[in-house]
N, C-alpha and C. Protein backbone atom coordinates (compact mmCIF):
# COMPACT_ATOMS: atom_id res chain seq x y z
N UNK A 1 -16.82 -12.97 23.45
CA UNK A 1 -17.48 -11.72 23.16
C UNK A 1 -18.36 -11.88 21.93
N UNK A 2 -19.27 -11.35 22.28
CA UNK A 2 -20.72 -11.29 21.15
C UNK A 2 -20.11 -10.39 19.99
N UNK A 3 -19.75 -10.95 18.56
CA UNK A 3 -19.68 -9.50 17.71
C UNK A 3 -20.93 -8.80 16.75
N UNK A 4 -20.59 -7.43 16.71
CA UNK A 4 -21.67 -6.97 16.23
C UNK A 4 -21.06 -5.91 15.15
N UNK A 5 -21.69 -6.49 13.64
CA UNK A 5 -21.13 -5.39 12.60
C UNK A 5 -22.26 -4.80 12.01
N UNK A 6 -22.69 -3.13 11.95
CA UNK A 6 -22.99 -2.98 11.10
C UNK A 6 -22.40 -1.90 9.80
N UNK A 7 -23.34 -2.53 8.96
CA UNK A 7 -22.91 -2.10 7.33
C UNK A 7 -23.51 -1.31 7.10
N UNK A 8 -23.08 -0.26 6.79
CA UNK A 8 -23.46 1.03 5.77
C UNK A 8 -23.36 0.60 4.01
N UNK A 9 -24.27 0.24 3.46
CA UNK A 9 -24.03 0.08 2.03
C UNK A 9 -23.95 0.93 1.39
N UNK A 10 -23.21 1.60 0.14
CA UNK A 10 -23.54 2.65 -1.15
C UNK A 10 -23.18 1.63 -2.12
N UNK A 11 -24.29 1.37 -3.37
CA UNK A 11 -24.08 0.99 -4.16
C UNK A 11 -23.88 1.65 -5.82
N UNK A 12 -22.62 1.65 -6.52
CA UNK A 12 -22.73 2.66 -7.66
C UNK A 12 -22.56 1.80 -9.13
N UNK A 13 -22.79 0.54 -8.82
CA UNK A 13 -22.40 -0.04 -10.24
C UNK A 13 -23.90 -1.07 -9.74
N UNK A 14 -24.69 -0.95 -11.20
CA UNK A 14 -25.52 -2.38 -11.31
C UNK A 14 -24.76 -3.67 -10.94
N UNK A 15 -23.52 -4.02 -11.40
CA UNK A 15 -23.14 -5.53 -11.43
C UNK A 15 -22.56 -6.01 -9.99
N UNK A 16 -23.47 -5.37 -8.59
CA UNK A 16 -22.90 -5.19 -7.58
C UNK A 16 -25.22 -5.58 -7.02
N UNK A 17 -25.77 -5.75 -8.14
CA UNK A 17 -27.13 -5.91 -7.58
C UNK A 17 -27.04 -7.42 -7.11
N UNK A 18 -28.11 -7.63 -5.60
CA UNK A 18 -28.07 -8.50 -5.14
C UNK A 18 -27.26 -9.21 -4.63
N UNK A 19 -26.38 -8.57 -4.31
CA UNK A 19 -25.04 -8.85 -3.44
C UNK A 19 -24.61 -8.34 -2.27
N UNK A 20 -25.35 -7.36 -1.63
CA UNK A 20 -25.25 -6.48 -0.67
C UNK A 20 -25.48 -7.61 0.29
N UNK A 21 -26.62 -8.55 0.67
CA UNK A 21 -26.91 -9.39 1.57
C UNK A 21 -25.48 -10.21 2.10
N UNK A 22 -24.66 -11.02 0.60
CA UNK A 22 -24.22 -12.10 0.86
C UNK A 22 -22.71 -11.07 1.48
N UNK A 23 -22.78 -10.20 1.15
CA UNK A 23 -21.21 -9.11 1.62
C UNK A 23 -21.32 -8.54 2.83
N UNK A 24 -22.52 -8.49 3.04
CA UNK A 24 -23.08 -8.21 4.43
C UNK A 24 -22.37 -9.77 5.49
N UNK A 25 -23.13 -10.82 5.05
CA UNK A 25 -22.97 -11.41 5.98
C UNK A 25 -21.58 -11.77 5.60
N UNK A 26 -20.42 -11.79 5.11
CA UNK A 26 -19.13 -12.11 4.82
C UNK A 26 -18.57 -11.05 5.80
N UNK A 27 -18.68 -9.99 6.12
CA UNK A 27 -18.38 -9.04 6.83
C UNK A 27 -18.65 -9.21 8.54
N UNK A 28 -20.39 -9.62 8.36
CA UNK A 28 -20.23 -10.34 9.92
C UNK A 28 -19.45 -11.29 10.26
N UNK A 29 -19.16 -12.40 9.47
CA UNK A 29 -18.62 -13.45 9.90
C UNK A 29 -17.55 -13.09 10.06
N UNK A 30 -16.46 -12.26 9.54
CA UNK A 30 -15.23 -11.98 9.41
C UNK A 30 -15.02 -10.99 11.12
N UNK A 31 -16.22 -10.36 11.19
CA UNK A 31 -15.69 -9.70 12.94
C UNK A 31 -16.29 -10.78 13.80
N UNK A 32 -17.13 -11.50 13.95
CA UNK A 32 -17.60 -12.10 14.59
C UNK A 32 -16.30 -13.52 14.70
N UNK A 33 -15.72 -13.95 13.97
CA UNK A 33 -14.29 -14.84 13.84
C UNK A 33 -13.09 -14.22 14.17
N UNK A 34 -12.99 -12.48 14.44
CA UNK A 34 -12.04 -11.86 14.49
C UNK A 34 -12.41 -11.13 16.41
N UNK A 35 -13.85 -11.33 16.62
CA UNK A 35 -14.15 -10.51 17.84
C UNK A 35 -14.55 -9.07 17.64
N UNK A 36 -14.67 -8.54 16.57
CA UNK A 36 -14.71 -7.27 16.53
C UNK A 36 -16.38 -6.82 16.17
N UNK A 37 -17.15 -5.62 17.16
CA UNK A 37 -17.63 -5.04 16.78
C UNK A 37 -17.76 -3.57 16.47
N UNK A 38 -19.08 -2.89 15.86
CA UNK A 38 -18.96 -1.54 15.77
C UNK A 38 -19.11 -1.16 13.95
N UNK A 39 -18.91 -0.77 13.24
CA UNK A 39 -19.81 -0.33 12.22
C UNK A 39 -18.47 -0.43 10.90
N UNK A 40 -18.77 -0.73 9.59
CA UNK A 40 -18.13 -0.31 8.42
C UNK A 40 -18.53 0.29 7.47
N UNK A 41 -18.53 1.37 6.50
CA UNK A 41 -18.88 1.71 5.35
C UNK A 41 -18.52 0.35 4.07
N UNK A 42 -19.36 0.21 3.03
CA UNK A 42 -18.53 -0.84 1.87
C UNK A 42 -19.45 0.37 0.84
N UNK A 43 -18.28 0.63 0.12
CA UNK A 43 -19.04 0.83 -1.43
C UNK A 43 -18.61 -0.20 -2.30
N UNK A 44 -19.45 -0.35 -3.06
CA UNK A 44 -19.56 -1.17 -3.95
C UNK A 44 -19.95 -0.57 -5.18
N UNK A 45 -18.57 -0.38 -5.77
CA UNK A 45 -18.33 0.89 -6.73
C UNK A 45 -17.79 0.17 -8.24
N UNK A 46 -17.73 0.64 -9.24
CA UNK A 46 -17.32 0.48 -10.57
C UNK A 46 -16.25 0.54 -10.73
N UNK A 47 -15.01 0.40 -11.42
CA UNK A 47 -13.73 0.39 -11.89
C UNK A 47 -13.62 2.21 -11.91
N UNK A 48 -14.07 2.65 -12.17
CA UNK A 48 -14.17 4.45 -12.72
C UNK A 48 -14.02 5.25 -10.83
N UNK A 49 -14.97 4.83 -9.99
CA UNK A 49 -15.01 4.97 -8.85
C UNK A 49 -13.94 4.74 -8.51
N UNK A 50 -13.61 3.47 -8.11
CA UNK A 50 -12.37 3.00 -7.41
C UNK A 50 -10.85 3.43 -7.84
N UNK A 51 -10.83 3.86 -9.08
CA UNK A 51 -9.44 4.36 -9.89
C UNK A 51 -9.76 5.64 -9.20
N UNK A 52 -10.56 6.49 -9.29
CA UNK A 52 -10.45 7.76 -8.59
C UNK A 52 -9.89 7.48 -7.04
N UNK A 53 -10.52 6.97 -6.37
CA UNK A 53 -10.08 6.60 -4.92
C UNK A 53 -8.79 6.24 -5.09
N UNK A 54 -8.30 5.01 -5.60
CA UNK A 54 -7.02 4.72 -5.78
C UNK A 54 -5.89 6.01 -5.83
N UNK A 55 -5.83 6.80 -7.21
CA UNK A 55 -5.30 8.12 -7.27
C UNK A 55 -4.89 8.98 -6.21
N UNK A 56 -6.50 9.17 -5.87
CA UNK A 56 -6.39 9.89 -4.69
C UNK A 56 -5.50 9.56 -3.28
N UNK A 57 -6.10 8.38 -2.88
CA UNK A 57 -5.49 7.78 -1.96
C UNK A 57 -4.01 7.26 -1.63
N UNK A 58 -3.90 6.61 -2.69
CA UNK A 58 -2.55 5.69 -2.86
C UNK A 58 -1.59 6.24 -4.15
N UNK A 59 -1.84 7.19 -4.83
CA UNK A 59 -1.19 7.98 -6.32
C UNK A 59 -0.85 6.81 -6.88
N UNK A 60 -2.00 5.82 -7.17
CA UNK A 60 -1.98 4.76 -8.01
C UNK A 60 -3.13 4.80 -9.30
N UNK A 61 -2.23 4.89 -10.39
CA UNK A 61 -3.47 4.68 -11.39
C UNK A 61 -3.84 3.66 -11.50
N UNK A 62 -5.44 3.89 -12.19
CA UNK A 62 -6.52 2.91 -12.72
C UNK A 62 -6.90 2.07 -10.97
N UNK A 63 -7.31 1.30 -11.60
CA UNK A 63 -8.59 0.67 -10.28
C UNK A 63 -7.64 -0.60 -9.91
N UNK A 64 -7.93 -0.98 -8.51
CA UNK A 64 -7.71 -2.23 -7.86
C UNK A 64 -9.20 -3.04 -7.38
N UNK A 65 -8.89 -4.07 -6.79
CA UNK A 65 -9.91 -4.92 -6.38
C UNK A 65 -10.47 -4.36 -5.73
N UNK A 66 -9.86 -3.72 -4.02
CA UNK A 66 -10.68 -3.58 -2.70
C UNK A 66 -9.37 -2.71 -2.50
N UNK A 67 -9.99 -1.61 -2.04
CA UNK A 67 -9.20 -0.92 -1.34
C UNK A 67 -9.89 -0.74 0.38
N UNK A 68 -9.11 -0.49 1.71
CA UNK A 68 -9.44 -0.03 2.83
C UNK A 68 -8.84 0.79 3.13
N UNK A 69 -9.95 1.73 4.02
CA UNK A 69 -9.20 2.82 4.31
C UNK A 69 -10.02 2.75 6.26
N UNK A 70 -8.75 2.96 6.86
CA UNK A 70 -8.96 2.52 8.76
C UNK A 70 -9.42 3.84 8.87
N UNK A 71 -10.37 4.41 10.27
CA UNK A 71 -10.47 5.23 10.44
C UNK A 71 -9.64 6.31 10.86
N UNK A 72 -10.45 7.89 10.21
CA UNK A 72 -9.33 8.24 10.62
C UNK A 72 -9.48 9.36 12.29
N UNK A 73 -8.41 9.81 12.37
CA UNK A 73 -8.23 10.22 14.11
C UNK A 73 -9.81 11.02 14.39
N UNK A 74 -10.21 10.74 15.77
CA UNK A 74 -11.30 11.47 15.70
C UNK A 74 -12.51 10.80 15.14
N UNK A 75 -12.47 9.86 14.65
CA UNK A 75 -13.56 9.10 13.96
C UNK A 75 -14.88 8.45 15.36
N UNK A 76 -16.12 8.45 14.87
CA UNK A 76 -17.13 8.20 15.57
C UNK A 76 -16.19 6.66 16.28
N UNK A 77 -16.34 6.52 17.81
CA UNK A 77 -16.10 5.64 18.04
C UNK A 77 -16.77 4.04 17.79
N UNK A 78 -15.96 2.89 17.94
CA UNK A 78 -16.73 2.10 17.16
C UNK A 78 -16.70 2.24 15.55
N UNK A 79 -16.63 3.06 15.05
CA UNK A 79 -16.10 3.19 13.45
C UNK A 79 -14.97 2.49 12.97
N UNK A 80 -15.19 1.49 12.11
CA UNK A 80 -13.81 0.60 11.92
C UNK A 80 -13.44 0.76 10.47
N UNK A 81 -13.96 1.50 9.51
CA UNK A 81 -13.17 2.26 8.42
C UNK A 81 -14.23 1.88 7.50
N UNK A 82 -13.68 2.25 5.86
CA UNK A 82 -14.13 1.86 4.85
C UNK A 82 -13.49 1.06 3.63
N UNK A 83 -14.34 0.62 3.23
CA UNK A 83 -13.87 -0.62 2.13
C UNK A 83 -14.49 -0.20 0.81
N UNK A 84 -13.92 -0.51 0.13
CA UNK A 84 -14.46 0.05 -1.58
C UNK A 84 -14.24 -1.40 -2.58
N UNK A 85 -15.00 -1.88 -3.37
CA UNK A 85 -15.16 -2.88 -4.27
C UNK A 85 -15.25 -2.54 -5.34
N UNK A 86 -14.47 -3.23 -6.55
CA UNK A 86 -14.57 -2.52 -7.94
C UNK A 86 -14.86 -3.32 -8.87
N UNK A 87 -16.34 -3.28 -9.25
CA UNK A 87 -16.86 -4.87 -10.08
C UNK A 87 -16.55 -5.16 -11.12
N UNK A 88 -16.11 -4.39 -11.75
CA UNK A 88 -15.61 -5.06 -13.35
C UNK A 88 -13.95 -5.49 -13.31
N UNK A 89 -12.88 -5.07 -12.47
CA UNK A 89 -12.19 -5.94 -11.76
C UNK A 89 -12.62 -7.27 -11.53
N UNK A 90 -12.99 -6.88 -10.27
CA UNK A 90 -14.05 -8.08 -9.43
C UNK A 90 -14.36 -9.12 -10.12
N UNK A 91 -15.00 -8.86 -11.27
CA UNK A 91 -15.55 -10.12 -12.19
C UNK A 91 -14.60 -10.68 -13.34
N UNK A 92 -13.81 -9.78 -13.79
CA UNK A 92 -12.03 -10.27 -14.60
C UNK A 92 -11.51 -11.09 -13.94
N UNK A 93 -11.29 -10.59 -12.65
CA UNK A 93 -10.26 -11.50 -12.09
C UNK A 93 -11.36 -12.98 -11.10
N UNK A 94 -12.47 -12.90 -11.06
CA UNK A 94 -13.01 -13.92 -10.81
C UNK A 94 -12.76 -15.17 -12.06
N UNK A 95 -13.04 -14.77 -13.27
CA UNK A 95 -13.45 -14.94 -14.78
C UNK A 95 -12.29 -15.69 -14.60
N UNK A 96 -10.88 -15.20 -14.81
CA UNK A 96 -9.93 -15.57 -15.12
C UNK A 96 -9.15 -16.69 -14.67
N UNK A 97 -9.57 -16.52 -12.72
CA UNK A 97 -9.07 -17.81 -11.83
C UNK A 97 -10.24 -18.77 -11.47
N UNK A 98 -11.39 -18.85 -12.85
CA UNK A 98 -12.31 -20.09 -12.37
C UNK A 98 -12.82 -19.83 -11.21
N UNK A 99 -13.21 -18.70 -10.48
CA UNK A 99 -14.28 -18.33 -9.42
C UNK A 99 -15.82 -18.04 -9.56
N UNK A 100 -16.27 -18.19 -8.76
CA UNK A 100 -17.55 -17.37 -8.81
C UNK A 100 -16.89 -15.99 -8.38
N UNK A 101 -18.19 -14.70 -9.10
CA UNK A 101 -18.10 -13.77 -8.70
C UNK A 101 -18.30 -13.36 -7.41
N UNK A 102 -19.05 -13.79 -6.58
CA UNK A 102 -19.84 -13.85 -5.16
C UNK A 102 -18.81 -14.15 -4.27
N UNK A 103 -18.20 -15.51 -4.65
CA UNK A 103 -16.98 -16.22 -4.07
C UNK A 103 -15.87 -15.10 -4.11
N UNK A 104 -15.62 -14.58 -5.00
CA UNK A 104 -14.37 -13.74 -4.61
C UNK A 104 -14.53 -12.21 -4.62
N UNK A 105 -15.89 -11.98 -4.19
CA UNK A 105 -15.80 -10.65 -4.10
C UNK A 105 -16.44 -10.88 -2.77
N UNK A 106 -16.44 -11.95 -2.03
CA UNK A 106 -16.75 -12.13 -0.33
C UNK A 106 -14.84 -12.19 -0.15
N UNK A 107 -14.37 -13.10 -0.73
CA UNK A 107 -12.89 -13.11 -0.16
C UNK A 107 -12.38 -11.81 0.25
N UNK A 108 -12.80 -10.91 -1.23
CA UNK A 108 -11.86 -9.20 -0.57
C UNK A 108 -12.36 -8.44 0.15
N UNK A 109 -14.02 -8.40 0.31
CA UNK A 109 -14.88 -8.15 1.25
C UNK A 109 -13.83 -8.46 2.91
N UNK A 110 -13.74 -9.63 2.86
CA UNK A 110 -13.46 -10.32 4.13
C UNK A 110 -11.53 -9.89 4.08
N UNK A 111 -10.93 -10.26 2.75
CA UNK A 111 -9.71 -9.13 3.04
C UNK A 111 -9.79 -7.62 3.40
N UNK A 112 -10.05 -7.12 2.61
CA UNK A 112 -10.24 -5.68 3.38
C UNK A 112 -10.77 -5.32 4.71
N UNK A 113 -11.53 -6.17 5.18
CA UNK A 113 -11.73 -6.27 6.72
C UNK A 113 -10.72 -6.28 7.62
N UNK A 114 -9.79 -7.74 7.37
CA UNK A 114 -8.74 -7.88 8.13
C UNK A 114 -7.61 -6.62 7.59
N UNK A 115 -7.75 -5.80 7.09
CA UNK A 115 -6.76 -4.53 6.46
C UNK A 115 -7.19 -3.50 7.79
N UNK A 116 -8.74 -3.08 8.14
CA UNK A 116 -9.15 -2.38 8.61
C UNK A 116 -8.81 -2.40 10.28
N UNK A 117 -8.29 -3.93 9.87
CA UNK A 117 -8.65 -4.46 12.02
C UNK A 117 -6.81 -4.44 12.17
N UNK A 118 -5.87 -4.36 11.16
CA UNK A 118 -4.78 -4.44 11.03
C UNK A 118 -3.55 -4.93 10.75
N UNK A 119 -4.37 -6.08 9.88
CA UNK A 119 -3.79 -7.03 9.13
C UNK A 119 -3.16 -6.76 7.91
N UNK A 120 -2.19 -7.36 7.58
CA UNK A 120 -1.52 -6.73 5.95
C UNK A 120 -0.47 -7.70 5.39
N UNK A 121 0.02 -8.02 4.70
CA UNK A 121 0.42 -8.64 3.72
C UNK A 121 1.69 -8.05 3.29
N UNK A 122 3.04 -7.67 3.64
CA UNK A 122 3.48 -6.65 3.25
C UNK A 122 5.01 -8.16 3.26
N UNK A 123 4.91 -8.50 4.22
CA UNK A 123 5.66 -9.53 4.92
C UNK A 123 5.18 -11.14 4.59
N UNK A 124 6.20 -12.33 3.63
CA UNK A 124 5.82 -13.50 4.10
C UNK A 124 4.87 -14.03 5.03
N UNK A 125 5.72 -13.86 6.19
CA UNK A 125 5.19 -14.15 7.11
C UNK A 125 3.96 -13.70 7.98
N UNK A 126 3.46 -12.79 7.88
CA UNK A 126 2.42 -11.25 7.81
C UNK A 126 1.06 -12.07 6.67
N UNK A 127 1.71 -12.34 5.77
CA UNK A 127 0.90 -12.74 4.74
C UNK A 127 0.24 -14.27 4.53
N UNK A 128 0.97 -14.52 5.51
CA UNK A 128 0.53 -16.30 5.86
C UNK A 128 -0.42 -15.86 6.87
N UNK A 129 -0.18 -15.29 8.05
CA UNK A 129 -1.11 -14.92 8.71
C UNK A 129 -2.16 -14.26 8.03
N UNK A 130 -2.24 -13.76 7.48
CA UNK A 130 -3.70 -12.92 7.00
C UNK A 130 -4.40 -13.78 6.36
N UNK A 131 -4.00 -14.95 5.10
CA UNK A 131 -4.22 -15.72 4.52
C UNK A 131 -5.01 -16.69 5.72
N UNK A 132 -4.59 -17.18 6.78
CA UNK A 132 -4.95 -18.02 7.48
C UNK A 132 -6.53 -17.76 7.94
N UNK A 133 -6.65 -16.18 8.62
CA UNK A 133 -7.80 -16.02 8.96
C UNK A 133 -8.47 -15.96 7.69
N UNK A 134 -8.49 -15.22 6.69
CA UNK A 134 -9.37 -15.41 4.92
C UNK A 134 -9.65 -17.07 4.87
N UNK A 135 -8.86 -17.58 4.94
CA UNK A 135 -9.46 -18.97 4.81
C UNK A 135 -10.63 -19.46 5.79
N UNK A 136 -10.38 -19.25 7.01
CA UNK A 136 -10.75 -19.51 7.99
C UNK A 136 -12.17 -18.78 8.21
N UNK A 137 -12.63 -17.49 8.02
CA UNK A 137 -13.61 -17.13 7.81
C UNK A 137 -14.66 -17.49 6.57
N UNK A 138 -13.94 -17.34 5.21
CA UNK A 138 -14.68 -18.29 4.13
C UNK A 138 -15.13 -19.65 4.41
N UNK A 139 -14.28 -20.50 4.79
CA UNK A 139 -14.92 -21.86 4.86
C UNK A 139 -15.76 -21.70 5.80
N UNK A 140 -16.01 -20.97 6.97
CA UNK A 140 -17.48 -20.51 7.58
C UNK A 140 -18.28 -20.60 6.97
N UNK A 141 -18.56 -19.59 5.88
CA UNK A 141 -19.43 -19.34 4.90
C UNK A 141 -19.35 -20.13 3.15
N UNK A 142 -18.88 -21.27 3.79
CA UNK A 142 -18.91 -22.47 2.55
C UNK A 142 -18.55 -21.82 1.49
N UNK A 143 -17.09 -20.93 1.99
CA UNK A 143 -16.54 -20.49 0.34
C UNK A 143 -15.06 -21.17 -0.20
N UNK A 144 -14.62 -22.01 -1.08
CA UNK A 144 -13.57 -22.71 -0.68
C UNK A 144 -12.26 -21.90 -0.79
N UNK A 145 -11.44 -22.22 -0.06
CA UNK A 145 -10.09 -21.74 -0.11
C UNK A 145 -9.53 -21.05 -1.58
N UNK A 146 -9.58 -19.31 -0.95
CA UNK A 146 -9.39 -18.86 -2.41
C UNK A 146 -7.72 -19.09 -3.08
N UNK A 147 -6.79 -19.23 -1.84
CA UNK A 147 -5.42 -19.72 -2.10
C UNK A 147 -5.27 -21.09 -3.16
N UNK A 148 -6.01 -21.79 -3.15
CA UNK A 148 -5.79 -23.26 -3.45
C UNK A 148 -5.79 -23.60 -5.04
């Protein structure tokens, strides 16, 4: 099966410029390796953004990396949810484990994908699997194994 993703971008933080392309195509590759088409929202939001969402969503303070949220009932068909990115995160925790920023803000890009299609991490074993396809779609896109 042919996959087909498209992206809805909102961008709310400068340190998220010129990155829309390479998150774009991290996103195709990730349904197109998974089979899936039909459409995603990504914001690509600030620490301030994403802590609100967080709150809201999960009654978790302050900000995380990537949050997803699957569609919900009733949703345009073909709608496969939304993903939120939080760059000053994003770039700490790149900073910290010797990444590029690009490099690991395609990894959660491409995690939060597999969150949306129904993948999760909750479980060892759950979590090897999810890990497997993240790898597996990055080295597509010549990103190296963010596990390693």
């Amino acid at each position: 099966m042919e996959a087909n993703l498209e992206v809805d971008i909102l961008v709310n933080s400068s340190l998220w410029k010129g990155q829309e392309d390479l998150l774009s195509s991290a996103l195709a590759a990730a349904a197109q390796k998974m089979g899936k088409s039909g459409s995603v929202s990504l914001l690509l939001g600030d620490d301030a953004a994403i802590a609100e969402l967080n709150q809201q969503f999960r009654n978790k303070a302050g900000p995380t990396n990537v949050l997803s949220f699957p569609p919900a009932p009733g949703a345009e068909p073909g709608f496969l949810g939304d993903i939120a990115l939080a760059a000053e995160t994003i770039v700490e925790q790149a900073q910290f484990q010797g990444k590029r920023f690009e490099h690991h803000a395609s990894h959660l890009v491409v995690h939060g994908f597999l969150h949306l299609i129904g993948y999760d991490h909750e479980k060892p074993a759950d979590a090897e699997i999810m890990e497997a396809r993240e790898r597996e779609i990055l080295i597509s896109l010549g990103i190296e194994d963010p596990y390693a």
